[in-house]
C-alpha atoms as a PDB file:
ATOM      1  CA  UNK A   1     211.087  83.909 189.165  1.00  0.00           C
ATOM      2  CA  UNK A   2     209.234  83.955 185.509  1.00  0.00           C
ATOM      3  CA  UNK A   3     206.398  81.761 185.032  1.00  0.00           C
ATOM      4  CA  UNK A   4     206.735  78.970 182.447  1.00  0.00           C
ATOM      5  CA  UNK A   5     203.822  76.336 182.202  1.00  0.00           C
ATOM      6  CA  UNK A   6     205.051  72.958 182.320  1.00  0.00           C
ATOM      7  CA  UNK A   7     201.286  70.564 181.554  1.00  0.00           C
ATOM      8  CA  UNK A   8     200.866  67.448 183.167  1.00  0.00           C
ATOM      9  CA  UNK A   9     198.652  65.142 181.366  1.00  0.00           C
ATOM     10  CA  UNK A  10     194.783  65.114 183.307  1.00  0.00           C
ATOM     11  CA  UNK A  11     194.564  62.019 184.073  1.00  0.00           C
ATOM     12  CA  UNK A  12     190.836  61.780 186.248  1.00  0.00           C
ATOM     13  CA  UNK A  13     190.517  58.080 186.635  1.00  0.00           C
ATOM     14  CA  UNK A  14     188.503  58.190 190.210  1.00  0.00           C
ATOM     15  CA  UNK A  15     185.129  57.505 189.870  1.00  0.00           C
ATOM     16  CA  UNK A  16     183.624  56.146 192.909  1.00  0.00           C
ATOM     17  CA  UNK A  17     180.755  53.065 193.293  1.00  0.00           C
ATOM     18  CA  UNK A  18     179.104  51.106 195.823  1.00  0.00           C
ATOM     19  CA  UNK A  19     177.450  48.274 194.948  1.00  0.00           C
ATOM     20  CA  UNK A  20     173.318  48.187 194.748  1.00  0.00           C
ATOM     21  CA  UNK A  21     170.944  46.060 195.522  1.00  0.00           C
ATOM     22  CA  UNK A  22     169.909  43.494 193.053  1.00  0.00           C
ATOM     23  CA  UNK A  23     166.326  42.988 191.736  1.00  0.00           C
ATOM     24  CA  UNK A  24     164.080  41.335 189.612  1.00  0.00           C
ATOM     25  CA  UNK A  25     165.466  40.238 185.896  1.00  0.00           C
ATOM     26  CA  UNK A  26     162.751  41.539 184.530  1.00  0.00           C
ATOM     27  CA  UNK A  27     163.840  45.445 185.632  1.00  0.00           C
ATOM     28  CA  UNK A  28     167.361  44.988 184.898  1.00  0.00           C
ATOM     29  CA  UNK A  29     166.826  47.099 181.943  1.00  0.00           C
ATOM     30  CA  UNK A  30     166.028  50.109 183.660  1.00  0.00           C
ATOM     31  CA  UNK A  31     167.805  49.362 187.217  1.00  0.00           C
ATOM     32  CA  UNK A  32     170.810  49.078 185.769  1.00  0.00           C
ATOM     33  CA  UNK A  33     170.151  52.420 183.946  1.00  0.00           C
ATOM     34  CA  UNK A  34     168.960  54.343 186.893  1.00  0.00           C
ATOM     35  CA  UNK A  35     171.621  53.236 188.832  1.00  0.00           C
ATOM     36  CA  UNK A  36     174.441  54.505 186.773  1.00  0.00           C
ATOM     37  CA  UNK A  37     172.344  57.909 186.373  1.00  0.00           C
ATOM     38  CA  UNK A  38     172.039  57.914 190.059  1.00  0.00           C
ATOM     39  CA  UNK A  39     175.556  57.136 190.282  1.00  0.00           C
ATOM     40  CA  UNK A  40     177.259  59.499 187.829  1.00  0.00           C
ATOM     41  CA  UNK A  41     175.051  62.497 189.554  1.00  0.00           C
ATOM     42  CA  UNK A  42     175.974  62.233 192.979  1.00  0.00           C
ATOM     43  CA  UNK A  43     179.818  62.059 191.988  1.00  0.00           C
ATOM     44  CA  UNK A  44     180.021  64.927 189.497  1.00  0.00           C
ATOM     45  CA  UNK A  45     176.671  66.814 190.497  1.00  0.00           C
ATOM     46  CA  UNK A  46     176.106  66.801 193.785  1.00  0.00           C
ATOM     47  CA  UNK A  47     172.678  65.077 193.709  1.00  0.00           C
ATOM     48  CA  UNK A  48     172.296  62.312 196.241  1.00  0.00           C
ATOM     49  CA  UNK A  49     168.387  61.966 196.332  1.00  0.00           C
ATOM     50  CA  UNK A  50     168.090  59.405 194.194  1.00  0.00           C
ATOM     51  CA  UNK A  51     170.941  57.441 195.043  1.00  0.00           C
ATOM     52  CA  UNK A  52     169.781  57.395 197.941  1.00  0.00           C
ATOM     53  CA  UNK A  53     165.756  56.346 197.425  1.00  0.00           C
ATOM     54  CA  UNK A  54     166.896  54.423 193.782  1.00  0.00           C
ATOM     55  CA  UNK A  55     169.713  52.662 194.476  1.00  0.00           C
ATOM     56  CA  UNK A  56     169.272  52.193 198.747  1.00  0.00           C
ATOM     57  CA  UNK A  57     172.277  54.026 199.041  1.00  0.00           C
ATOM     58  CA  UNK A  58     172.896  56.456 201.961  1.00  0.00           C
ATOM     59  CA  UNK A  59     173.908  60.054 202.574  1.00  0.00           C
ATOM     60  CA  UNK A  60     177.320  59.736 204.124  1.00  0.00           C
ATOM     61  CA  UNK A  61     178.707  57.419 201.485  1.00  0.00           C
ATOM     62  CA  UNK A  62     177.061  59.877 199.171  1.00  0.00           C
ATOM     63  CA  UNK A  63     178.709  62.709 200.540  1.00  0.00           C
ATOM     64  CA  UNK A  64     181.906  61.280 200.996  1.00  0.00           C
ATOM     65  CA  UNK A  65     181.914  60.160 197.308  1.00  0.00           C
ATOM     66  CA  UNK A  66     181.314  63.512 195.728  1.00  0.00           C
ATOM     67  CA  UNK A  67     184.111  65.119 197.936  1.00  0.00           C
ATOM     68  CA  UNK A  68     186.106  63.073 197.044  1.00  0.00           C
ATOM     69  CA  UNK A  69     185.652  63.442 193.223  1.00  0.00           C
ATOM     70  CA  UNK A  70     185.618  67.133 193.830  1.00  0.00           C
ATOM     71  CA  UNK A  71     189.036  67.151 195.516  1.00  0.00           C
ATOM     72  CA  UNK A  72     190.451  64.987 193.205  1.00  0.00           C
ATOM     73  CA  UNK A  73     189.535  67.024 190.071  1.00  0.00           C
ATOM     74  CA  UNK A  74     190.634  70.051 191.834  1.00  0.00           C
ATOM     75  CA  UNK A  75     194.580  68.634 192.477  1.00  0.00           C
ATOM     76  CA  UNK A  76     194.514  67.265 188.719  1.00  0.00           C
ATOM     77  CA  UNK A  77     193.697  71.308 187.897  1.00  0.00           C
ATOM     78  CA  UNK A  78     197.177  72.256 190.387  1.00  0.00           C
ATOM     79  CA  UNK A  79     199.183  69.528 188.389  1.00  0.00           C
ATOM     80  CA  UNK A  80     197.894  70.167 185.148  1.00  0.00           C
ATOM     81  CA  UNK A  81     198.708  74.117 185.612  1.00  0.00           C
ATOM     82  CA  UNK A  82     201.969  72.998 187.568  1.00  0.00           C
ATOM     83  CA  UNK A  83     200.902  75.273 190.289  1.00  0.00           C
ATOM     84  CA  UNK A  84     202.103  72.636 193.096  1.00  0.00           C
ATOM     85  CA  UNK A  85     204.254  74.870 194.471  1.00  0.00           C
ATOM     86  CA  UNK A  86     201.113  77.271 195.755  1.00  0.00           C
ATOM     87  CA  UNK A  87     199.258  74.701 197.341  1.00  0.00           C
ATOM     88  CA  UNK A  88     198.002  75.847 200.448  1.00  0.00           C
ATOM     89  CA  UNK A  89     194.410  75.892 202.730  1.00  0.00           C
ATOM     90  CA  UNK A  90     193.124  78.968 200.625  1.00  0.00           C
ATOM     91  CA  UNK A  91     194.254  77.645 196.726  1.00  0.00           C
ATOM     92  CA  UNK A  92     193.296  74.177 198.032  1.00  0.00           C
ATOM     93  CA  UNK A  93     190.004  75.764 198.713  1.00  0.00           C
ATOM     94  CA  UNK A  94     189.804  78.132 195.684  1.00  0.00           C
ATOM     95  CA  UNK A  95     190.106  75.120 193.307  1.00  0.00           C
ATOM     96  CA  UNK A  96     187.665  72.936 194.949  1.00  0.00           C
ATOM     97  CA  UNK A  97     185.259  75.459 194.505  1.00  0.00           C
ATOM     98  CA  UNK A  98     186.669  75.513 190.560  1.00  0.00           C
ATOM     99  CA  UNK A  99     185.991  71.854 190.367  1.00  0.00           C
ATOM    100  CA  UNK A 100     182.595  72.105 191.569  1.00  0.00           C
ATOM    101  CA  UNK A 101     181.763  74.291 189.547  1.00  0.00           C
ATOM    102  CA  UNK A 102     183.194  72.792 186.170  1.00  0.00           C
ATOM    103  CA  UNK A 103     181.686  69.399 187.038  1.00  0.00           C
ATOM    104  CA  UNK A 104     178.305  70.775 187.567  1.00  0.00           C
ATOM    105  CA  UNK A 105     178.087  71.048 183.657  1.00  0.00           C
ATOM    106  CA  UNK A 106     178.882  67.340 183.332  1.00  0.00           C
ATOM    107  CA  UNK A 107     177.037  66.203 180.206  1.00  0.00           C
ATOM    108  CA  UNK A 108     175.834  62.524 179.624  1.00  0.00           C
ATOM    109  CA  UNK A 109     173.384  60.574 178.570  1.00  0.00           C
ATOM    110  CA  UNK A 110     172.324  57.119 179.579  1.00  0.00           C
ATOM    111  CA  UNK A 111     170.993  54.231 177.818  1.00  0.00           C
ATOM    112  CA  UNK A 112     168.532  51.179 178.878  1.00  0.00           C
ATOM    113  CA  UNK A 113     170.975  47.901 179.875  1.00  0.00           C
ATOM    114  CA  UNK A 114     170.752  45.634 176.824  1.00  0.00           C
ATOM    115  CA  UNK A 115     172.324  41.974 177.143  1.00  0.00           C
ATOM    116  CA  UNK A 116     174.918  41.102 174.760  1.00  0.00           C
ATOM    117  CA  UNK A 117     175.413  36.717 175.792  1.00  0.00           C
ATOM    118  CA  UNK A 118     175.033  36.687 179.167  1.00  0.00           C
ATOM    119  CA  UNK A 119     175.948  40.058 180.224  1.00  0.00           C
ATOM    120  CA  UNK A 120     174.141  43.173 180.393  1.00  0.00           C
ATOM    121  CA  UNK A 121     175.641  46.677 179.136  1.00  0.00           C
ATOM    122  CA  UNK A 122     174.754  50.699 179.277  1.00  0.00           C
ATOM    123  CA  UNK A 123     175.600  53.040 176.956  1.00  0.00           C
ATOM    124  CA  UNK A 124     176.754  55.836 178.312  1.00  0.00           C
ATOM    125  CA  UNK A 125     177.029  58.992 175.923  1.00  0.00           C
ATOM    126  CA  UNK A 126     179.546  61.714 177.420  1.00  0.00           C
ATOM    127  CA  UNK A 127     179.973  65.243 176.262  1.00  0.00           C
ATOM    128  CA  UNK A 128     183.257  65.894 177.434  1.00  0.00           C
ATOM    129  CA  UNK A 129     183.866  69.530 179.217  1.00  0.00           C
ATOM    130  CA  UNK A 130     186.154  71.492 177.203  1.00  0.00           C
ATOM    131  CA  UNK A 131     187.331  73.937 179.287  1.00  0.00           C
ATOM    132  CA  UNK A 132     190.800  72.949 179.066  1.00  0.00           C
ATOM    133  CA  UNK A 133     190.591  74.330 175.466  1.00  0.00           C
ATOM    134  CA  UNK A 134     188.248  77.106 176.072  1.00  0.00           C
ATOM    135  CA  UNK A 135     191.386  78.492 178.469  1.00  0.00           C
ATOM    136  CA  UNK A 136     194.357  77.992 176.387  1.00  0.00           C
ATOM    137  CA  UNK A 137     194.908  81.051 174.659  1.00  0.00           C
ATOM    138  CA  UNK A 138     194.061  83.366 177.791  1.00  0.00           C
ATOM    139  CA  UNK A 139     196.317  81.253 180.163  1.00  0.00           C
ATOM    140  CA  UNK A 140     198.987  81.837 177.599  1.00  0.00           C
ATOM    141  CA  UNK A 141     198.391  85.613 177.545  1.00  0.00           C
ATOM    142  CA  UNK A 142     198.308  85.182 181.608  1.00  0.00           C
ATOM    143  CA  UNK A 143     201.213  84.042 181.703  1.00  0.00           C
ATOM    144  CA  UNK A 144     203.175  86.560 179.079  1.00  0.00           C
ATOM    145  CA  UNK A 145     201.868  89.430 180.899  1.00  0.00           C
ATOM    146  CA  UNK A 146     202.458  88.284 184.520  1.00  0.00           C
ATOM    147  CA  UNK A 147     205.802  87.294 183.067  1.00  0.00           C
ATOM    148  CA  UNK A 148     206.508  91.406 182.145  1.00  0.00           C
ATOM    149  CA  UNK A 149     204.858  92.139 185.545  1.00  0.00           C
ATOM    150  CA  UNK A 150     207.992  90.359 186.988  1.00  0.00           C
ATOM    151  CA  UNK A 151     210.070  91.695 184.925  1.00  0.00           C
ATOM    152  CA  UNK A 152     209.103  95.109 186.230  1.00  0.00           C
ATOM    153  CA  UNK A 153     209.819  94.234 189.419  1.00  0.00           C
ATOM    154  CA  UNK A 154     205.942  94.011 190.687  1.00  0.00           C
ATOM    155  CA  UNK A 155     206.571  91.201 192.589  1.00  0.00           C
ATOM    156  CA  UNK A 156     209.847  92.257 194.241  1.00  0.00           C
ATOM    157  CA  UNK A 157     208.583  92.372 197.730  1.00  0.00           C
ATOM    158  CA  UNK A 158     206.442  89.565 197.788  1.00  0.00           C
ATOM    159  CA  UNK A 159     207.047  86.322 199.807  1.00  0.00           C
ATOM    160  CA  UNK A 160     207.905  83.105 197.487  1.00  0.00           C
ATOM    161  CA  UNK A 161     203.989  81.994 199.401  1.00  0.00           C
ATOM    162  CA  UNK A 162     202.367  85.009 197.608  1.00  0.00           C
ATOM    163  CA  UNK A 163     203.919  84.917 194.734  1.00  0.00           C
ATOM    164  CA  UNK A 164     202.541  81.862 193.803  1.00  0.00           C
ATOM    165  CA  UNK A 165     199.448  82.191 195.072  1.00  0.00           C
ATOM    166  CA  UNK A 166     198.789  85.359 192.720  1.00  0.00           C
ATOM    167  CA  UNK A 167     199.614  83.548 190.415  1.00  0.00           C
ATOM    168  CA  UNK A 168     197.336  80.257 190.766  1.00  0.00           C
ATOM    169  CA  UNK A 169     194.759  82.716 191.672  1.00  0.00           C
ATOM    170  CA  UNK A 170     194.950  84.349 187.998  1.00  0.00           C
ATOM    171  CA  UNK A 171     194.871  80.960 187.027  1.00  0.00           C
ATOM    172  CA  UNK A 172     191.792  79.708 188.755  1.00  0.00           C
ATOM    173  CA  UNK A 173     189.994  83.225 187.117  1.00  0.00           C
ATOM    174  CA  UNK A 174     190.593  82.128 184.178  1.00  0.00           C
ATOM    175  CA  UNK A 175     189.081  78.985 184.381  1.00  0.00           C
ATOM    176  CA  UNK A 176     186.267  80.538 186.520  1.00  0.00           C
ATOM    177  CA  UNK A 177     185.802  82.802 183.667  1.00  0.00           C
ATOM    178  CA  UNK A 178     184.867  79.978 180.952  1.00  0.00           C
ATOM    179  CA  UNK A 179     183.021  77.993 183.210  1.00  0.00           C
ATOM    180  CA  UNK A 180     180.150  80.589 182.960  1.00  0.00           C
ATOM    181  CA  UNK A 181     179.990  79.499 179.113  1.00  0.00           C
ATOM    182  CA  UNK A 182     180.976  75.865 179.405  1.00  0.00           C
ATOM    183  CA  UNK A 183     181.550  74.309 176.100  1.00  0.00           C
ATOM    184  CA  UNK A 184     181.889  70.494 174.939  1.00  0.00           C
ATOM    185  CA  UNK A 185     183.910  68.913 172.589  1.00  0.00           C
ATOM    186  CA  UNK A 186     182.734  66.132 170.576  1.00  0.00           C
ATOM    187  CA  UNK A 187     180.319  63.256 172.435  1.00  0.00           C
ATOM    188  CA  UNK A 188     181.924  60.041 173.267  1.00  0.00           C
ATOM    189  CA  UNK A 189     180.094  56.723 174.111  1.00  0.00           C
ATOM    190  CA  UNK A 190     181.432  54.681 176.722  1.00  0.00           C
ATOM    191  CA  UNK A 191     180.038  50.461 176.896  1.00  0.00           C
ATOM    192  CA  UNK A 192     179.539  50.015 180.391  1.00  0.00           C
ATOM    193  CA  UNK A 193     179.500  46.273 181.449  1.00  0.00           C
ATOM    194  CA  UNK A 194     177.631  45.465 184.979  1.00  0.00           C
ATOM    195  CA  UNK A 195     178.526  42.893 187.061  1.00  0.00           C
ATOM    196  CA  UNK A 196     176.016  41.285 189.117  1.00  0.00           C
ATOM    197  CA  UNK A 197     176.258  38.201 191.474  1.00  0.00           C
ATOM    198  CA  UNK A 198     172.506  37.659 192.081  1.00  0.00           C
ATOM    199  CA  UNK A 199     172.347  40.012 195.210  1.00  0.00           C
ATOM    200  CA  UNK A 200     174.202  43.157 194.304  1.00  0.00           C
ATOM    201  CA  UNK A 201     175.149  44.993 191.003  1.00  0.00           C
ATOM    202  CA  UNK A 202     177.794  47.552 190.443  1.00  0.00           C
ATOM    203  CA  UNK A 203     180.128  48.676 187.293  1.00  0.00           C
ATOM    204  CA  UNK A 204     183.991  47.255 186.926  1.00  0.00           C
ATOM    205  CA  UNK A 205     186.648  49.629 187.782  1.00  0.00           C
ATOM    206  CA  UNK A 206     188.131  49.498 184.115  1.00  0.00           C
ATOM    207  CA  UNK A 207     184.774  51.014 183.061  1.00  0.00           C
ATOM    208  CA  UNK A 208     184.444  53.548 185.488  1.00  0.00           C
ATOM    209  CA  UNK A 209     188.086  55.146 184.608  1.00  0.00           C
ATOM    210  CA  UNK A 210     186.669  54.914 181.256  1.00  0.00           C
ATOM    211  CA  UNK A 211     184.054  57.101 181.886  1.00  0.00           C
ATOM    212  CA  UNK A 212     185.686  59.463 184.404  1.00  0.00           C
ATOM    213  CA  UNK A 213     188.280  60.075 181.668  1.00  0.00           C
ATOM    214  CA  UNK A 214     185.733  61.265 178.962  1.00  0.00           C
ATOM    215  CA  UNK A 215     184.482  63.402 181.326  1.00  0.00           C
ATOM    216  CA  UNK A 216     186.747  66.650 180.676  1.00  0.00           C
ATOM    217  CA  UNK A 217     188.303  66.624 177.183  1.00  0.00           C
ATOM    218  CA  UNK A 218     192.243  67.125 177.088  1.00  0.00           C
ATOM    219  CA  UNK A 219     193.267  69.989 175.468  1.00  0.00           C
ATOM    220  CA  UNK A 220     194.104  70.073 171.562  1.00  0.00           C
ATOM    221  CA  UNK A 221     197.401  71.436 171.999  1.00  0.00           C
ATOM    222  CA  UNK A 222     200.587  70.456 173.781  1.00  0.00           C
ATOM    223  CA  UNK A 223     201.647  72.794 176.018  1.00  0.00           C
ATOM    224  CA  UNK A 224     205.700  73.559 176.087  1.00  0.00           C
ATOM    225  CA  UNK A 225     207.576  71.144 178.824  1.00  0.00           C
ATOM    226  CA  UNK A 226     209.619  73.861 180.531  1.00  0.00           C
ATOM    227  CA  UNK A 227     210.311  74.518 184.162  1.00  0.00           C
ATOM    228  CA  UNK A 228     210.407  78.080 186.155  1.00  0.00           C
ATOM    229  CA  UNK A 229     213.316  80.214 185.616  1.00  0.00           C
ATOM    230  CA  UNK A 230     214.983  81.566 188.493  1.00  0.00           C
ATOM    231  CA  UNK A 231     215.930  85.429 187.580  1.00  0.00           C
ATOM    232  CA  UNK A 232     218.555  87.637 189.538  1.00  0.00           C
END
């Protein structure tokens, strides 16, 4: 069975917040701003020190909300690839690892709250990872050459479960490869508005896909829409 790539669109609109404590108006300023730092690092970096000393947060909510990112990321990478069909323990693992390791780059910066009427706002500049684009050309010369590979009968005596795993392992490589020289595509600024009732702050849902989406550009080109063809 040839390879074909049929591209989903990435779609990474799961950003996870809990709310934080509110405080005095007078450091809303640069509460607001730590706490979206604070937030933004433990889901794409890992870092939960702060959260947890900042923003009175605690370790197993931190945890919890970086896995979950993580695993998230790393299905949006089998979709996007259409690599479904090799989803097991090890590829689920493989690309986990991938997504940890792409979103340890993330890129932002993040600016004092500033009140626009009665609401307060960050700025949140992005520099989205563009690894999608970095890959292109080599996942296109993956796929010719594992293509003649099957052609040749390579993969004759392989189970339908290996076969696909080689090949979402080549793909994972790939990525792996580039993520060693991340690159960024042009920065994006994201308004973030907060909400706060008077005892605890946290960002709208609308905003966060907003910035979860900027996070990892989408790739320049359209990749063809075909499906696998079976060969006798």
């Amino acid at each position: 069975m040839k390879k074909n790539l049929r591209v989903f669109i990435l779609i990474l609109s799961l950003l996870f917040s809990l709310a934080a404590l509110s405080g005095c108006a007078h450091k809303k300023k640069t509460a607001y701003q730590t706490y979206i730092q604070n937030l933004l690092d433990v889901n794409y970096k890992g870092s939960f020190d702060k959260y947890i000393k900042e923003s009175n947060g605690n370790q197993t909510d931190a945890v919890r909300m970086h896995g979950d990112c993580i695993a998230y990321l790393a299905d949006q990478l089998i979709s996007h690839y259409s690599l479904d069909n090799a989803k097991s323990v090890s590829i689920n693992s493989t690309y986990q690892d991938l997504a940890e390791e792409i979103y340890s780059y993330s890129k932002y910066e993040i600016s004092e709250a500033y009140k626009l009427g009665s609401d307060y706002y960050v700025d949140v500049k992005i520099y989205p990872i563009d690894i999608l684009n970095q890959a292109y050309d080599d996942v296109f010369a993956y796929i010719d050459s594992f293509n003649k590979s099957v052609s040749a009968g390579s993969y004759n005596n392989y189970t339908k479960e290996d076969y696909e795993e080689v090949f979402a392992n080549g793909i994972a490589d790939i990525l792996k490869s580039k993520s060693s020289n991340i690159q960024y595509a042009d920065p994006v600024t994201v308004s973030v508005k907060m909400i706060d009732d008077g005892e605890y702050y946290y960002i709208d849902t609308n905003d966060l896909a907003k910035l979860d989406a900027a996070m990892i550009a989408l790739e320049n080109e359209v990749l063809p829409t075909t499906e696998a063809v079976d060969e006798e």
